[in-house]
Protein backbone atom coordinates (compact mmCIF):
# COMPACT_ATOMS: atom_id res chain seq x y z
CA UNK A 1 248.93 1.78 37.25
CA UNK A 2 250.70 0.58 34.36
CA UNK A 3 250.35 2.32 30.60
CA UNK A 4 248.05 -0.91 29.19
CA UNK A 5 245.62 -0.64 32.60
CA UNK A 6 245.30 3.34 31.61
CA UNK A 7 244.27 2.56 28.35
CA UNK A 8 242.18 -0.17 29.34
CA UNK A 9 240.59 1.98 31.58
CA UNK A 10 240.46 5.01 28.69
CA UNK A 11 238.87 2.47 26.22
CA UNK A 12 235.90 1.27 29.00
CA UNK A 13 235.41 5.05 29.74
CA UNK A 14 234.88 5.58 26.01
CA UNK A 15 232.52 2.42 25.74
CA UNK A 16 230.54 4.07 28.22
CA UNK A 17 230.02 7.34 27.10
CA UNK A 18 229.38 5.45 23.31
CA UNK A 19 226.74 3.77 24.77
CA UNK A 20 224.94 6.57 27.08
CA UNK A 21 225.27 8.42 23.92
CA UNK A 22 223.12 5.72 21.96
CA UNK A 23 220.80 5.63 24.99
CA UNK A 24 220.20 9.07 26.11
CA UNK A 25 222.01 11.48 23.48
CA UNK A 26 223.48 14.51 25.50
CA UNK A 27 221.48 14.56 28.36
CA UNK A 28 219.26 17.52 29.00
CA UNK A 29 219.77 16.96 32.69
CA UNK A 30 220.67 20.17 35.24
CA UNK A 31 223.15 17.88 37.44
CA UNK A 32 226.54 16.67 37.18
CA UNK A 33 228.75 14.28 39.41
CA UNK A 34 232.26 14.27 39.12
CA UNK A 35 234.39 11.05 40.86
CA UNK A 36 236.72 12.05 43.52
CA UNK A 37 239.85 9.57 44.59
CA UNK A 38 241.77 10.29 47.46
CA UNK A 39 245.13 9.85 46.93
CA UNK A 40 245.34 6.73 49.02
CA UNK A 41 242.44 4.99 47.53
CA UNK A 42 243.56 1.57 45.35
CA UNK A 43 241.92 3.70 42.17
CA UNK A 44 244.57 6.62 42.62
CA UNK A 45 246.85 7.06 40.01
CA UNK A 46 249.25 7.74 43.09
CA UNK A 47 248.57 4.31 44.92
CA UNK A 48 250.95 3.39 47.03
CA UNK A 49 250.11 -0.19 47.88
CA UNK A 50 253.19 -1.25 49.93
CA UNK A 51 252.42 1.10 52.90
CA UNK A 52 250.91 -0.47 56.48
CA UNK A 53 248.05 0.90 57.86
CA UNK A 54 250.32 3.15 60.46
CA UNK A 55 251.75 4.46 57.18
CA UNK A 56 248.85 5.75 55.43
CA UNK A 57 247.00 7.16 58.45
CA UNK A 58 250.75 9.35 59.05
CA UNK A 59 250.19 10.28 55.31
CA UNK A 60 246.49 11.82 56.05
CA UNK A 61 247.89 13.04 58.95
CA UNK A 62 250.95 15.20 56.94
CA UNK A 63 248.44 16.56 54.65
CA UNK A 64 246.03 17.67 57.37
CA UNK A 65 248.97 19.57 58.84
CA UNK A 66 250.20 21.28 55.54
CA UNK A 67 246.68 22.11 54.85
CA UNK A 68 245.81 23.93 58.01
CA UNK A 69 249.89 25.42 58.22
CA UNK A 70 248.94 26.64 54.48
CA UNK A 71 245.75 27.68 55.38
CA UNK A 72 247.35 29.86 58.14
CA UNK A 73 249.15 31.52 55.58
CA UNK A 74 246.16 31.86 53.42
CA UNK A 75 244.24 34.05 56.39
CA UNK A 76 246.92 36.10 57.96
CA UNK A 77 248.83 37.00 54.74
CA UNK A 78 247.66 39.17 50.98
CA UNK A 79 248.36 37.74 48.05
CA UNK A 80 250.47 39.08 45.82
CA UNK A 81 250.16 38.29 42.50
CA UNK A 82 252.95 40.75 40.92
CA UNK A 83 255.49 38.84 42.95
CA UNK A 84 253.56 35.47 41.78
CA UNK A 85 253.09 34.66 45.31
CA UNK A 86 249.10 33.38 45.04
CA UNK A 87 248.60 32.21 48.62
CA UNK A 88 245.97 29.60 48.41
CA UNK A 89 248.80 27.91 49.19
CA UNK A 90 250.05 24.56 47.26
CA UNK A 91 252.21 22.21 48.92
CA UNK A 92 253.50 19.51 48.36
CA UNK A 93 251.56 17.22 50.63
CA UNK A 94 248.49 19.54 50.38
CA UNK A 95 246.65 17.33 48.58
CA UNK A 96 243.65 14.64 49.47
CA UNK A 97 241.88 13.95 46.36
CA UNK A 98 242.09 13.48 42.53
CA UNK A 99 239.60 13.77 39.64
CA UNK A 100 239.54 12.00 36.40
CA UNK A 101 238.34 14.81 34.09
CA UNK A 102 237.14 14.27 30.55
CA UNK A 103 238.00 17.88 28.22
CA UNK A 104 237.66 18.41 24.52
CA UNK A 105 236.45 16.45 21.01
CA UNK A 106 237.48 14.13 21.15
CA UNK A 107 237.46 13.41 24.61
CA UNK A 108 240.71 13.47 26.46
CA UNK A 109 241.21 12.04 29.90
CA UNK A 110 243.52 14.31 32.50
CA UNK A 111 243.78 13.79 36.10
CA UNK A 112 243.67 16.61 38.17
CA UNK A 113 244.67 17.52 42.01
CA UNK A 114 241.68 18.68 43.60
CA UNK A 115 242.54 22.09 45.27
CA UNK A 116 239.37 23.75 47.84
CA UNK A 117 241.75 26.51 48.18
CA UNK A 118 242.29 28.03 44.65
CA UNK A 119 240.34 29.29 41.99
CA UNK A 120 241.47 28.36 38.59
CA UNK A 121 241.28 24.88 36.87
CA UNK A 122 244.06 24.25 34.71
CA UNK A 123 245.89 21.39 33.04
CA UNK A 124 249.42 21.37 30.99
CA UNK A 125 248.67 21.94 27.10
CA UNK A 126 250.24 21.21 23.50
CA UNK A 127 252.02 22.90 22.42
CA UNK A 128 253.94 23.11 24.95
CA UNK A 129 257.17 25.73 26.23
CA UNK A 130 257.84 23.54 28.94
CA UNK A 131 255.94 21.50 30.54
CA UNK A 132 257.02 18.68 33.66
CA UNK A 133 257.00 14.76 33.50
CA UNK A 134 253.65 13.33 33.09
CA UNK A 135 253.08 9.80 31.72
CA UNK A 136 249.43 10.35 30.26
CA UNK A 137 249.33 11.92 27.06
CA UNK A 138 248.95 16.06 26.88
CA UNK A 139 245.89 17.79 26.36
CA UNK A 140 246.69 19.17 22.69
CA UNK A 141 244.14 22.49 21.66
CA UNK A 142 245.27 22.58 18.55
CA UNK A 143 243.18 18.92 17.67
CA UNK A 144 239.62 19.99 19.99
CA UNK A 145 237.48 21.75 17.33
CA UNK A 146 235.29 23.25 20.76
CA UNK A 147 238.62 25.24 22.35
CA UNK A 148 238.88 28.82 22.32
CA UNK A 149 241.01 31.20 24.15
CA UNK A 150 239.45 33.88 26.13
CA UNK A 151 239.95 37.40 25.47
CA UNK A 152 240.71 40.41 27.52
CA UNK A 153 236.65 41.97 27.22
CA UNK A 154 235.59 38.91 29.01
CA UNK A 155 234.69 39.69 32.56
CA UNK A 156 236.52 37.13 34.16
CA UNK A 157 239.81 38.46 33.03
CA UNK A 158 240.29 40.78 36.17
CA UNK A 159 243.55 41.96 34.67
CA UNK A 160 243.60 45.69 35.89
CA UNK A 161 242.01 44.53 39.14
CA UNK A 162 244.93 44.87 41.99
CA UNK A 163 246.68 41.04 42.99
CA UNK A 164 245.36 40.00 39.97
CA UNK A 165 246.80 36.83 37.93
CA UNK A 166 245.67 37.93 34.57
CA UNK A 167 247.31 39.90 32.09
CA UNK A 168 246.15 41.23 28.49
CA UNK A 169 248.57 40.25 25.33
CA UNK A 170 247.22 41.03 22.17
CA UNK A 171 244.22 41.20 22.84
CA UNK A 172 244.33 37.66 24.99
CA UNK A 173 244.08 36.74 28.48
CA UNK A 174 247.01 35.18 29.93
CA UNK A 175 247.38 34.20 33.96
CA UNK A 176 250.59 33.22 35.63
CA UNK A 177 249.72 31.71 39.19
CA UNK A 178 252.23 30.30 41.98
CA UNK A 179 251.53 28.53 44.58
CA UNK A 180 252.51 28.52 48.43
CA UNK A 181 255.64 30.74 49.33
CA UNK A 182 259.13 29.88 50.08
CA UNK A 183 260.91 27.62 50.87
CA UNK A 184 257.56 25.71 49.37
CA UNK A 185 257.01 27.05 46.23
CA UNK A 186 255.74 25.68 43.29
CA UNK A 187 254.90 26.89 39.98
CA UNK A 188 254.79 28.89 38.13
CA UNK A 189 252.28 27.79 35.94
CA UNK A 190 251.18 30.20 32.45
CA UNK A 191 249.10 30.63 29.95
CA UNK A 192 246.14 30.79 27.96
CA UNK A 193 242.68 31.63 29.85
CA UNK A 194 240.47 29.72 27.83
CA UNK A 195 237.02 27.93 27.48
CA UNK A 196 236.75 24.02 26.43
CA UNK A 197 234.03 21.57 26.44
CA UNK A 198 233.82 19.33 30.05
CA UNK A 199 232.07 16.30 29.92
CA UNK A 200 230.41 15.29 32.87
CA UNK A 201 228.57 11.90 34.46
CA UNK A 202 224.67 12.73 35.74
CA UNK A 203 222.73 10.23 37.78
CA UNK A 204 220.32 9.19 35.08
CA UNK A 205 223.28 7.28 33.40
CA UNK A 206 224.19 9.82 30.46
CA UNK A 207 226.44 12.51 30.32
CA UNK A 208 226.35 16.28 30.34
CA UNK A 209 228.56 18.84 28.29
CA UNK A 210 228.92 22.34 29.82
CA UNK A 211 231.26 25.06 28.45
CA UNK A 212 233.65 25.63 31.51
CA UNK A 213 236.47 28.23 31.41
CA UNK A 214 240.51 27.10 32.62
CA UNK A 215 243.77 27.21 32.17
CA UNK A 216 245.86 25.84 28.97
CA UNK A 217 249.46 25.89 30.79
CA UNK A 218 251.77 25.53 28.05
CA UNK A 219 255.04 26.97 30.54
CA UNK A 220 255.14 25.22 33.86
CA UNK A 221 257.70 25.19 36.15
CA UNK A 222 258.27 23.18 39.34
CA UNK A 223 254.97 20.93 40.53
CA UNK A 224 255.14 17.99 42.97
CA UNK A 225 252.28 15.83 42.88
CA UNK A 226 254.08 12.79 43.55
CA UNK A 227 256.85 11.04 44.73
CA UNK A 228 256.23 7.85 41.88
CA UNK A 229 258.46 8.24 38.69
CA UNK A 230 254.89 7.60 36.97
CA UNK A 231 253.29 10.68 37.78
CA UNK A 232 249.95 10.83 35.43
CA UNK A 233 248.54 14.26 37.51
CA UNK A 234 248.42 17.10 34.75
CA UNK A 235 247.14 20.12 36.55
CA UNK A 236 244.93 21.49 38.98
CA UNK A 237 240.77 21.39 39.95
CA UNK A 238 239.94 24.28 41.69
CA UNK A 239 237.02 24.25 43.85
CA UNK A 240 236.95 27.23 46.20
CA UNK A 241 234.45 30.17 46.45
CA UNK A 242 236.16 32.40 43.24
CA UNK A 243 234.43 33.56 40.80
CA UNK A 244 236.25 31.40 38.20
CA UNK A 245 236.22 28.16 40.30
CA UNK A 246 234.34 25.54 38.92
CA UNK A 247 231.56 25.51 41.75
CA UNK A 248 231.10 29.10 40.63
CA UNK A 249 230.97 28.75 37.19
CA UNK A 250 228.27 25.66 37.53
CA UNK A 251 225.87 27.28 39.83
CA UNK A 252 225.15 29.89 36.33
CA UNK A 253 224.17 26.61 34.47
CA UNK A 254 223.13 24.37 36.91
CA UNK A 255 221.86 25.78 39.84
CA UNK A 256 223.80 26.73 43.14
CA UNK A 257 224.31 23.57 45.42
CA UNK A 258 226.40 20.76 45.41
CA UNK A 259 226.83 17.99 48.05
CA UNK A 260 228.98 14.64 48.73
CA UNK A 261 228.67 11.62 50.67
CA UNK A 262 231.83 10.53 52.52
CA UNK A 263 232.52 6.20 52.31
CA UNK A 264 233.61 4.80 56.11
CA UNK A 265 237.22 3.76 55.74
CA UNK A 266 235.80 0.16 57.26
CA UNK A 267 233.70 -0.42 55.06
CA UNK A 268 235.29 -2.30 52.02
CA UNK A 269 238.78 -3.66 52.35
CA UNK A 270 240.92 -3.08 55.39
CA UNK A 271 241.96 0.30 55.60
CA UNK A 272 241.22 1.21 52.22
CA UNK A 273 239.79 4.86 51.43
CA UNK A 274 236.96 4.66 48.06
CA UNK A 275 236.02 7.07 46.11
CA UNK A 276 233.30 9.28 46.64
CA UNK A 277 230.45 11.78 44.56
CA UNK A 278 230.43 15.16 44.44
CA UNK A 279 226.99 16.56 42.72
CA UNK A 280 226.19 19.09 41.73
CA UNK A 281 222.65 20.92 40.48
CA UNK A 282 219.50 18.31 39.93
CA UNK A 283 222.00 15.66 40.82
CA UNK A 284 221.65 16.50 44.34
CA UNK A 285 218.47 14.78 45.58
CA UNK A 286 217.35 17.03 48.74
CA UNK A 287 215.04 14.63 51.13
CA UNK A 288 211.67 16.04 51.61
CA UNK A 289 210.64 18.11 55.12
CA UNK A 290 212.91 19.53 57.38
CA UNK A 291 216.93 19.20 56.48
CA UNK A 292 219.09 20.18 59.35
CA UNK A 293 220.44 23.33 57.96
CA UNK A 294 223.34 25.99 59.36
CA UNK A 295 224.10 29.45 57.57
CA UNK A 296 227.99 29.84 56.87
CA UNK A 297 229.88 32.89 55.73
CA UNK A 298 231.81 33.62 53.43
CA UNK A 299 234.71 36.27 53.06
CA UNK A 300 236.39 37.57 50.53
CA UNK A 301 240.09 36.92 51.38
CA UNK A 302 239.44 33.46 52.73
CA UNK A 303 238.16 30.67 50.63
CA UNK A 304 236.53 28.87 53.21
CA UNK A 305 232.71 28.02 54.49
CA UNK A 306 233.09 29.14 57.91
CA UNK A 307 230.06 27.66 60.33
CA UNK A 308 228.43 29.46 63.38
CA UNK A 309 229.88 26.78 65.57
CA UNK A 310 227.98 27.57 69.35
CA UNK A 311 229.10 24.76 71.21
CA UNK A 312 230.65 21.27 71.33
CA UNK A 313 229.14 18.08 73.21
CA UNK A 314 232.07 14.88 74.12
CA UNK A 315 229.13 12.29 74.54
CA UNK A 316 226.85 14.07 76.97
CA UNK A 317 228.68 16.08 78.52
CA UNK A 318 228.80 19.90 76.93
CA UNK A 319 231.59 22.17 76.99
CA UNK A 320 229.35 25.47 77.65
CA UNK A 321 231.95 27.64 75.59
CA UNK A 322 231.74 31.32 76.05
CA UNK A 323 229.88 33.27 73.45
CA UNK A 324 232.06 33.73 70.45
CA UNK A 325 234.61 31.57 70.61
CA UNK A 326 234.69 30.62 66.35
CA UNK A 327 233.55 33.88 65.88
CA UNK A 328 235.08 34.29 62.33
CA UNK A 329 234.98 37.95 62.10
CA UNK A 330 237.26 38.78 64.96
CA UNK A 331 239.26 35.46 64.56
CA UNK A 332 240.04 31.85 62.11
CA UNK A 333 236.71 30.46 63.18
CA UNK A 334 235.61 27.32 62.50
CA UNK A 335 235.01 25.94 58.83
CA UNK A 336 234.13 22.71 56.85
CA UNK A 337 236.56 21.16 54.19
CA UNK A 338 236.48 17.56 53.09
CA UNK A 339 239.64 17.86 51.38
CA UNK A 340 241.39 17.66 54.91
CA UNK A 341 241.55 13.91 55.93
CA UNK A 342 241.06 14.84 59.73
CA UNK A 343 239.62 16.95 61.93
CA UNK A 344 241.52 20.41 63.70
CA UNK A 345 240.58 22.19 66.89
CA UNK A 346 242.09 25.32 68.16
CA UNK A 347 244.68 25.59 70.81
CA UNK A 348 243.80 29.76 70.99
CA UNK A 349 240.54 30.55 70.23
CA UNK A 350 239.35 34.13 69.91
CA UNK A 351 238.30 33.96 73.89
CA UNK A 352 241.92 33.23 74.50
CA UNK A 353 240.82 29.37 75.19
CA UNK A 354 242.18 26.13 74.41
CA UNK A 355 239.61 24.00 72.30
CA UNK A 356 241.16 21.13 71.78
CA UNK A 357 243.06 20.94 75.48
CA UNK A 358 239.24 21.30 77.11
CA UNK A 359 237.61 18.39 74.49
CA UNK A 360 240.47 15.68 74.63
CA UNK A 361 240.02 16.58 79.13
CA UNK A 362 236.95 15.20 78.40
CA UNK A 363 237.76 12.30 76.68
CA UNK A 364 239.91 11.71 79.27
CA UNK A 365 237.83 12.04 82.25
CA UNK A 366 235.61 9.60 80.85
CA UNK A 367 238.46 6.82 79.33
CA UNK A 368 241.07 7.21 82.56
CA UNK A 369 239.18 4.97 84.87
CA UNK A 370 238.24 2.02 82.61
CA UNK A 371 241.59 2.08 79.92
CA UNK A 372 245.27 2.16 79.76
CA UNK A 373 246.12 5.58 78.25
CA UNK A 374 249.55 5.36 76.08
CA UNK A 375 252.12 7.80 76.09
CA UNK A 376 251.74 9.97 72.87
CA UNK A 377 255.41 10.22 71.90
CA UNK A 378 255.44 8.95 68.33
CA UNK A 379 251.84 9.56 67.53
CA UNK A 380 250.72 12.67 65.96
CA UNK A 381 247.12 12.23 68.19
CA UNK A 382 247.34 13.36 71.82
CA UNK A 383 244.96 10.73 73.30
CA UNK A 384 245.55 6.94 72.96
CA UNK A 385 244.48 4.26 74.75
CA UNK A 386 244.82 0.37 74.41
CA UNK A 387 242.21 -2.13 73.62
CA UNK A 388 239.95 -3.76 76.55
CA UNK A 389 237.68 -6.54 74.49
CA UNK A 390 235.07 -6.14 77.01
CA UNK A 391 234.64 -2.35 76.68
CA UNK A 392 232.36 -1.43 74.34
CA UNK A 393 230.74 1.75 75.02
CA UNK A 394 232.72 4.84 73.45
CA UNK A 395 232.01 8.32 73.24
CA UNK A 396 230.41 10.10 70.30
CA UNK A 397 231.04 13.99 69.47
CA UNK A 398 228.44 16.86 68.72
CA UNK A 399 229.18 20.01 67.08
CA UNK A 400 226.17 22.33 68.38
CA UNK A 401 225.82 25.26 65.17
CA UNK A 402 223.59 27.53 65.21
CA UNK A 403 220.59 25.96 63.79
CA UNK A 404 221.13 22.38 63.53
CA UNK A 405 223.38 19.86 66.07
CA UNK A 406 226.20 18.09 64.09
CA UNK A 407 226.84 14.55 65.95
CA UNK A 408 229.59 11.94 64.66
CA UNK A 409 229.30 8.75 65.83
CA UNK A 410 231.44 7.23 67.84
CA UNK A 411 233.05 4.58 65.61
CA UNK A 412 234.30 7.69 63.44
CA UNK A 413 235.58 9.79 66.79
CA UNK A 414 238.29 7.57 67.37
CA UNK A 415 240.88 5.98 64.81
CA UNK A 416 242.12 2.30 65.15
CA UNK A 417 245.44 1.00 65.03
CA UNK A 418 246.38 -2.52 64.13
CA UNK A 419 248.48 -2.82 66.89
CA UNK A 420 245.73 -2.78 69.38
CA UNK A 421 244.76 0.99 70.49
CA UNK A 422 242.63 3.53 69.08
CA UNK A 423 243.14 7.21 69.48
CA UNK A 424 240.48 10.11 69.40
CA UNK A 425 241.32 11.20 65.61
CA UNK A 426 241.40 15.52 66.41
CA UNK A 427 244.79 17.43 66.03
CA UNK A 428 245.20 20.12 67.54
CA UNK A 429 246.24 23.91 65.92
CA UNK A 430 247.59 27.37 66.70
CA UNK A 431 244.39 28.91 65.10
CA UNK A 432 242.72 26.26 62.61
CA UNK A 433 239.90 24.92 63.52
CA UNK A 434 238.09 22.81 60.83
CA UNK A 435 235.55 19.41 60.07
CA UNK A 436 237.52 17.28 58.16
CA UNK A 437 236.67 14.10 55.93
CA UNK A 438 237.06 12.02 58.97
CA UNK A 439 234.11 13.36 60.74
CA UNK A 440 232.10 13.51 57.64
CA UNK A 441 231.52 9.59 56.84
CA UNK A 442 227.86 8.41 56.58
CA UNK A 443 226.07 11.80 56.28
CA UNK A 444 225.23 13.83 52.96
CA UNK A 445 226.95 17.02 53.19
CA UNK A 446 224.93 19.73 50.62
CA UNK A 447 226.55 23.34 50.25
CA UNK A 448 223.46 25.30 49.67
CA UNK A 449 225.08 28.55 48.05
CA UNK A 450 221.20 29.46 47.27
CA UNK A 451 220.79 30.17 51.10
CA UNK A 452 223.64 30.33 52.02
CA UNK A 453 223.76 27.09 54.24
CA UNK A 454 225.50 23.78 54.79
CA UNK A 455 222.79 20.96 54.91
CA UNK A 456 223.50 17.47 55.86
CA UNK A 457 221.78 14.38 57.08
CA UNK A 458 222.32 10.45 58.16
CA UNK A 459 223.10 8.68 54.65
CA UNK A 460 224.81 5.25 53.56
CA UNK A 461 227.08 6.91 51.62
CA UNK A 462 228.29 3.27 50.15
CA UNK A 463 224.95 3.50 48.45
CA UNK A 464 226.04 6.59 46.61
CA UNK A 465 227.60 5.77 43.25
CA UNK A 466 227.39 6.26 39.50
C-alpha cells in the first residue's frame, strides 16, 4: 500500500467517524467490533500480491507450524521474565492477523499484530529511544490530551509478583517483555504502562471510546513483522486470557463474551482470505433457544481455551477414542484458536495414541477405492488425492465435545489445489492438537467467559460486516 492510499484510507476513516459523530454522538452502546485482516488478505498492509495460490496456502501452513512449535514451548517451559524470556512465544512467522487500531485525540491510526498468546497491547511511542522502521507515522503521547502513564499502586502492575514484566521507577510502571527464545528472539520491547483512549466501531454505526491500558514502547529492539521494506505494523494486540489482555480488560466494561464469524476462502475472489469481526459485549447478537454450547478450561500457565473434546466422527464413521485422550490436565489437550490458519491433531495423545495417523486411515479407507492418492513428498498435508469430475461425494468431519457435536463441512475438510488435487487440510503434531481458522468458516464462534463456554452455530459469515 503506497503512502497516498494510507492517507486516503486515514482521511475516509476520519470522514466516518465525523459523521457517526454528527449522527449518534459517542455511542452509549455496550459492544465493540474491531476488524481483523489476515496477513494474506488484499487489505493487509503486508499483501503480498505476486504469490500463486500454492504459495500462500505454504505461508498459512509455516505459521500454523511456528504457532503450535511455539506453543509447545509455551506449555512445557516457565517463563522467565528476569532473563526477558516471556514465552508466549513470538516468531517470526507466528502471525495470522492484523488490526487497524484507532488510539488517542486526535485519533491516530496504528496497525497491530494480533497475538492470542500474550497479554499486553503495545505500540512504539514518541518520543522515542529507539524505535525500528515503520512507514506510518508514530503514536506521539506527548500531543493526546487523554494519555496517562500508570503508576506502581495500580493493581495491574504485578511488579513484586515472581516472572513478572513490570518494574516500579519513580513511582511509574515500566514492563520490558521478549518474545520467543533463542535462536528466535525478538524484542525487547520497554516502557511506559499506560492508559489511552481506544476508539472502537459498534454495530449500530457509531463508535465507542473505552479507557484501555498498554504499552508506550519508546526502546525496542529487534521485531520482524515483515519481510516488505514498507513495514507499517507498530506493535502488538494481545488477546489471550491475562488479566491485562484486552478481552480481559473489556469484559469489566462491556460484559464477558466475544465471538467472530470466519469468511470461506471461496467465497470472493480466488483464493483470497477477507477480513473478518470480532465482537465483543452487546455487539454479539446470541440467537434465541438452545445454542450448542461446550465448557472449556482454562489454566493459568497456558493461554489457551482448551475443549472437552470426547470423540471425533470422519463422515460416519466414529473413532470410539478411549476415555481421556485430550484430557488437558494430564496432557496438551485439545484447544480452539482462530489465529492458526489450519487445523493440528496429535501424533501422541495422553493414551499414548496417534490422532491424526487413526483420522487421515479413515480418510483413506474411504478415498483409496474411488481416487488416485499422490505421494506426499513436497506437500506439507499427508493425504492427497487427484481430481475425478464425476466424484462428488466427500467426507465431512465431527468433533464430538462434551455437550454439543462440532461438524465441518466437507468443502472446508479438504483444501484445493489449482493443479487438480485436494488434500484433507489437518497437520499433524508431537503434542498440539488445536481447531484452527480453517475449520471455523461459516459458523459464529462466541467465547462465553460468563459460563465459561465456547458457543457456536451455522452462520453466513459473509453477511457479517460493519
Amino acid at each position: 500500500m503506497e503512502a497516498t492510499q494510507y492517507l486516503r484510507m486515514v482521511v475516509v476513516l476520519l470522514s466516518l467517524i465525523i459523521f457517526s459523530r454528527l449522527r449518534f454522538g459517542a455511542s452509549k452502546s455496550k459492544g465493540v467490533s474491531i476488524k481483523l485482516i489476515p496477513i494474506d488478505s488484499r487489505e493487509s498492509p503486508l499483501y503480498q500480491p505476486n504469490l500463486t495460490h500454492h504459495e500462500r496456502v505454504e505461508k498459512r501452513v509455516n505459521i500454523t507450524l511456528a504457532k503450535a512449535k511455539l506453543t509447545k514451548l509455551r506449555f512445557t517451559q516457565n517463563a522467565t521474565f528476569g532473563d526477558d524470556k516471556h514465552m508466549t512465544a513470538l516468531d517470526r512467522q507466528y502471525y495470522f492477523y492484523i488490526a487497524l487500531m484507532m488510539i488517542g485525540h486526535p485519533i491516530h491510526f496504528v496497525y497491530l499484530m494480533v497475538d492470542t498468546g500474550s497479554h499486553l497491547t503495545w505500540t512504539q511511542c514518541e518520543p522515542c529511544i529507539s524505535c525500528f522502521y515503520q512507514s506510518c507515522p508514530i503514536y506521539d503521547s506527548q500531543a493526546s490530551p487523554s494519555y496517562q502513564k500508570v503508576n506502581c499502586d495500580h493493581p495491574l502492575c504485578n511488579y513484586n509478583e515472581p516472572q513478572s514484566p513490570f518494574q516500579c521507577v519513580n513511582g511509574d510502571c515500566f514492563y520490558s517483555l521478549t518474545y520467543g527464545c533463542a535462536p528466535s528472539v525478538s524484542g525487547p520491547t520497554k516502557g511506559n504502562f499506560s492508559m489511552e483512549t481506544f476508539h472502537f466501531m459498534n454495530t449500530e454505526g457509531g463508535y465507542v471510546e473505552l479507557t484501555v491500558l498498554f504499552g508506550c514502547s519508546y526502546d525496542n529492539g529487534y521485531f520482524y513483522f515483515s519481510d516488505q521494506p514498507d513495514n507499517k505494523i507498530s506493535g502488538i494486540l494481545g488477546l489471550d486470557t491475562g488479566p491485562t489482555s484486552l478481552v480481559s480488560q473489556l469484559h469489566e466494561t462491556i460484559g464477558d463474551v466475544f465471538s467472530y464469524c470466519i469468511v470461506p476462502y471461496d467465497q470472493f475472489y480466488p483464493f483470497d482470505v477477507h477480513s473478518h469481526i470480532l465482537r465483543f459485549g452487546e455487539d454479539v447478537q446470541l440467537l434465541e433457544g438452545n445454542i450448542p454450547t461446550t465448557h472449556y478450561l482454562t489454566f493459568v500457565d497456558r493461554s489457551a481455551y482448551f475443549l472437552d473434546l470426547i470423540d471425533i466422527s470422519v463422515g460416519n464413521y466414529r473413532l470410539r477414542l478411549p476415555s481421556g485422550s485430550f484430557d488437558a490436565r494430564l496432557g496438551n489437550g485439545f484447544f480452539i484458536d482462530s489465529a492458526a490458519p489450519f487445523t493440528t491433531l496429535t501424533t501422541s495423545a495422553t493414551t499414548g495414541l496417534n490422532i491424526f495417523e487413526l483420522v487421515t486411515a479413515a480418510f483413506s479407507r474411504y478415498y483409496d477405492p474411488f481416487l488416485v492418492r499422490l505421494p506426499t513428498t513436497g506437500f506439507h498435508f499427508n493425504l492427497c488425492y487427484m481430481h475425478r469430475q464425476d466424484f462428488r461425494v466427500f467426507l465431512s468431519l465431527t468433533f464430538h465435545f462434551r455437550g454439543a457435536d462440532y461438524e465441518v463441512q466437507s468443502r472446508f475438510v479438504h483444501i484445493q489445489y489449482n493443479e487438480g488435487f485436494f488434500c484433507v487440510a489437518i497437520l499433524p503434531d508431537p503434542l498440539i492438537s488445536m481447531l484452527g481458522a480453517n475449520y471455523m468458516p461459516n459458523m459464529r464462534i462466541i467465547h462465553n467467559r460468563e459460563i465459561s463456554a465456547i458457543q457456536f452455530y451455522p452462520e453466513e459469515c459473509a453477511l457479517d460486516h460493519f
